[in-house]
C-alpha atoms as a PDB file:
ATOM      1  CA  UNK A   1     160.291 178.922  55.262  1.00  0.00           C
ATOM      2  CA  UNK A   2     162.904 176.426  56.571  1.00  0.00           C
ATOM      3  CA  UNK A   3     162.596 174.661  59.688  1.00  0.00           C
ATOM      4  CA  UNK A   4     165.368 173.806  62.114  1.00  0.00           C
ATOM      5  CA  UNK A   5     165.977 170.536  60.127  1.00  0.00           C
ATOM      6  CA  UNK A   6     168.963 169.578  62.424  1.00  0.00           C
ATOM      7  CA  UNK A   7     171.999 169.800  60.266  1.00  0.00           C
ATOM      8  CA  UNK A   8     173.291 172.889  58.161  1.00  0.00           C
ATOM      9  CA  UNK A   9     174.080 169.993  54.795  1.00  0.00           C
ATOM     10  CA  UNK A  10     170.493 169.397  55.290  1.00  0.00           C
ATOM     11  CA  UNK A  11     169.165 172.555  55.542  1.00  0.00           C
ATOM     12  CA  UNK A  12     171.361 173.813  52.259  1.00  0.00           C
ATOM     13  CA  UNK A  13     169.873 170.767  50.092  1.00  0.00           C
ATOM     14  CA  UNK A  14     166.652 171.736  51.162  1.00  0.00           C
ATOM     15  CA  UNK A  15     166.825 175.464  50.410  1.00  0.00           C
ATOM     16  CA  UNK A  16     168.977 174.539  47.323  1.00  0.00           C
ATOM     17  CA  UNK A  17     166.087 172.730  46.165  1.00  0.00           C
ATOM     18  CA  UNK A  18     163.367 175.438  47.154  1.00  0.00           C
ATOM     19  CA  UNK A  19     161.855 173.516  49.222  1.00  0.00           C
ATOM     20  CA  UNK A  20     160.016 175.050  52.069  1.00  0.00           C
ATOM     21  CA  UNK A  21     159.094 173.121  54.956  1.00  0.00           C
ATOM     22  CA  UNK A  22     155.138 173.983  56.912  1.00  0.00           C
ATOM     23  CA  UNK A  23     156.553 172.440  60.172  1.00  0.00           C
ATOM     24  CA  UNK A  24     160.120 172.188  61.468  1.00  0.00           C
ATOM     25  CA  UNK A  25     161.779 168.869  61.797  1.00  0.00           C
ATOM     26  CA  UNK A  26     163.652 168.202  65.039  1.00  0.00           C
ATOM     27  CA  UNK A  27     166.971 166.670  64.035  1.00  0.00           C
ATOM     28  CA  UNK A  28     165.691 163.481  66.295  1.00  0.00           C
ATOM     29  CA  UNK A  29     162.870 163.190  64.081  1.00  0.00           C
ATOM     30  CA  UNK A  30     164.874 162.772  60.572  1.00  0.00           C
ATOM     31  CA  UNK A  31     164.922 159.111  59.205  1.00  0.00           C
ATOM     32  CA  UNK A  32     167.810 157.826  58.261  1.00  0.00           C
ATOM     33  CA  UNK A  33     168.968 156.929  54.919  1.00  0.00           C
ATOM     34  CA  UNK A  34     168.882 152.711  53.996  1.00  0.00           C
ATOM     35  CA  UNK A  35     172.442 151.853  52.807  1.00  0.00           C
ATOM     36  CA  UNK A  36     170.806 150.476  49.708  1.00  0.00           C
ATOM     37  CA  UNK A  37     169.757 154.466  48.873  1.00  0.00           C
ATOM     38  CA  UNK A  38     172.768 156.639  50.194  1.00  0.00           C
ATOM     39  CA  UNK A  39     174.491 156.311  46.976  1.00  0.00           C
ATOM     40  CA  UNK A  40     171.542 158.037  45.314  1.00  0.00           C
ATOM     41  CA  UNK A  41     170.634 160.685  47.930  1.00  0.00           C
ATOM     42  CA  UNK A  42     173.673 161.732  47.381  1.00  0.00           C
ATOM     43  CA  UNK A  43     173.731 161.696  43.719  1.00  0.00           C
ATOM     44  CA  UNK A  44     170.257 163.606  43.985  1.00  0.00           C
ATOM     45  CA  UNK A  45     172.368 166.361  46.534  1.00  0.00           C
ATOM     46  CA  UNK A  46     175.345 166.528  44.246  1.00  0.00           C
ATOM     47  CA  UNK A  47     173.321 167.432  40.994  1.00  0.00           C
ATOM     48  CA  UNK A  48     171.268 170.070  42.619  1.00  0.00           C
ATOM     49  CA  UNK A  49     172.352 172.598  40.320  1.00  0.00           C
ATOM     50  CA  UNK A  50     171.575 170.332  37.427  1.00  0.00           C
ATOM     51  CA  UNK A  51     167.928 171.080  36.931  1.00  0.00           C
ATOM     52  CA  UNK A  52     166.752 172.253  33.324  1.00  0.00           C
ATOM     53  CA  UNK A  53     164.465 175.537  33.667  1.00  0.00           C
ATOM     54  CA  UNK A  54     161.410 176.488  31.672  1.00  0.00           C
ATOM     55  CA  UNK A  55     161.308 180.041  32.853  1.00  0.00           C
ATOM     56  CA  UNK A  56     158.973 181.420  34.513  1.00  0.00           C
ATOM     57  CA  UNK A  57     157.466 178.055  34.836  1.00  0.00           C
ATOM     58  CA  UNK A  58     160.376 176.829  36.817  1.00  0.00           C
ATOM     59  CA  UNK A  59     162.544 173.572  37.160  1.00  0.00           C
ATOM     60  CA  UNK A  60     161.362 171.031  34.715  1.00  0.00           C
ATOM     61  CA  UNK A  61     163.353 168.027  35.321  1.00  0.00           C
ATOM     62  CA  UNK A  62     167.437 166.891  35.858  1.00  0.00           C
ATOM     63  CA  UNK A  63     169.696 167.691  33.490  1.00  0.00           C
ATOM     64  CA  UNK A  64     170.261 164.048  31.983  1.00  0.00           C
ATOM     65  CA  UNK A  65     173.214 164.589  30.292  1.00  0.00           C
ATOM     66  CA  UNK A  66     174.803 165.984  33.521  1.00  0.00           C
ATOM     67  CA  UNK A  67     173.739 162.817  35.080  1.00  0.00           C
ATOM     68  CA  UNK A  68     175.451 160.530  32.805  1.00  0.00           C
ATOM     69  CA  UNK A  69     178.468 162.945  33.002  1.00  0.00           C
ATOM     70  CA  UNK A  70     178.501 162.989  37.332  1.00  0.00           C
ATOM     71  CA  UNK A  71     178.767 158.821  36.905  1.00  0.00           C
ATOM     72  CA  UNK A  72     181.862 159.269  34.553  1.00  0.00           C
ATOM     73  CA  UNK A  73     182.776 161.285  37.119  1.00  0.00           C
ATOM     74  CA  UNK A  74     182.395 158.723  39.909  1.00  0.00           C
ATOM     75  CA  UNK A  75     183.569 155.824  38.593  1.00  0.00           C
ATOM     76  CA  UNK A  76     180.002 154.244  38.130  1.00  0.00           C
ATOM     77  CA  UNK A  77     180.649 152.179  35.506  1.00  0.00           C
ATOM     78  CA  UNK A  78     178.637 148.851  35.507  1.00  0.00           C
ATOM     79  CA  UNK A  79     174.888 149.122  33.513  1.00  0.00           C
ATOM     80  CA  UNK A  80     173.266 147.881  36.406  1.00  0.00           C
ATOM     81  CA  UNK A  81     174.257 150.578  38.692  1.00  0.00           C
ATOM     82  CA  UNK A  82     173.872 153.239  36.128  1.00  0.00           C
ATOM     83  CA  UNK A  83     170.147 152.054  35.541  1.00  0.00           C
ATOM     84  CA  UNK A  84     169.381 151.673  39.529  1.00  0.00           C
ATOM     85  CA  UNK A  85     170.896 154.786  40.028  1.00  0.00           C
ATOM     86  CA  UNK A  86     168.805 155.974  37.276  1.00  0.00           C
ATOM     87  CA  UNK A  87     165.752 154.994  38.287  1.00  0.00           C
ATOM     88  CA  UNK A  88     166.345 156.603  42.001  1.00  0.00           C
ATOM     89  CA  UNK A  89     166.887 160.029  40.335  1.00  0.00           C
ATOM     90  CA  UNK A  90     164.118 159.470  38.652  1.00  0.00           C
ATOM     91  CA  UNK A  91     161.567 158.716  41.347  1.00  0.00           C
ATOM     92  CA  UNK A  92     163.131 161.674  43.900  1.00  0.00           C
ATOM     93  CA  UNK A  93     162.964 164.046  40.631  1.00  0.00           C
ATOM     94  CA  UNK A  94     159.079 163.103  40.220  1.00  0.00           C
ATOM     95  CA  UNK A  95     158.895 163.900  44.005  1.00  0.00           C
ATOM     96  CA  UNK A  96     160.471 166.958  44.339  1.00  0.00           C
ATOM     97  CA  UNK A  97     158.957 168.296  41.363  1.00  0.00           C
ATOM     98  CA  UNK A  98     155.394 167.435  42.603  1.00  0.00           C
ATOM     99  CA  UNK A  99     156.575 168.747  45.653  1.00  0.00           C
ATOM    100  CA  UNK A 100     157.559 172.176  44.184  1.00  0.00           C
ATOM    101  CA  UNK A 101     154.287 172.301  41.813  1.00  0.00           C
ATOM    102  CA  UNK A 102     151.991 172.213  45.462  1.00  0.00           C
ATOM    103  CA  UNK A 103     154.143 175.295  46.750  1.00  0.00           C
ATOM    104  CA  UNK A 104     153.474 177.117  43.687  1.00  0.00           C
ATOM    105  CA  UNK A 105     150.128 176.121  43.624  1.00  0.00           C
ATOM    106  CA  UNK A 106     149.620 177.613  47.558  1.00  0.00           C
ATOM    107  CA  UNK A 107     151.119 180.708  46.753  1.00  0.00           C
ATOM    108  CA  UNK A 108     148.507 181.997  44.253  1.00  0.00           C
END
């Protein structure tokens, strides 16, 4: 179940993501993002829908095809951005789905 998380984007990535919060957050209580990692929270928002499924097993990992294509589609251009932003989507995608393997652990 969601908690009041403070802002409706928020809440949508979160519940876009499955992710299901034990506590609420009061909006006061939410970190901000470093400058240095806005360009890949957002990247990590924007592909949301990008996840490859294994059934009833659920999301496996990003699409990284779909990856590639979303930094065509943004102008990223230079190697070293591609492979920083790479490696961000990489360690939130390890995250979330460790994250998502402990809720479907709890609910059996």
């Amino acid at each position: 179940m969601l908690g009041k998380t403070g802002t409706d984007e928020t809440d949508a990535a979160l519940e876009a993501f499955g992710i299901e919060l034990d506590e609420p957050i009061e909006k006061e209580g939410l970190p901000d993002v470093y400058p240095e990692n806005q360009r890949a929270v957002q990247a990590f928002i924007d592909l949301q829908t990008q996840w490859r499924s294994s059934g009833m097993g659920g999301r496996s990992g990003l699409i990284y095809r779909e990856v590639y294509g979303y930094m065509d589609e943004i102008g990223l251009m230079k190697r070293k951005h591609r492979l920083d932003l790479m490696h961000a989507l990489r360690v939130m995608e390890a995250e979330a789905l460790k994250v998502w393997g402990e809720q479907q652990d709890r609910k059996r």
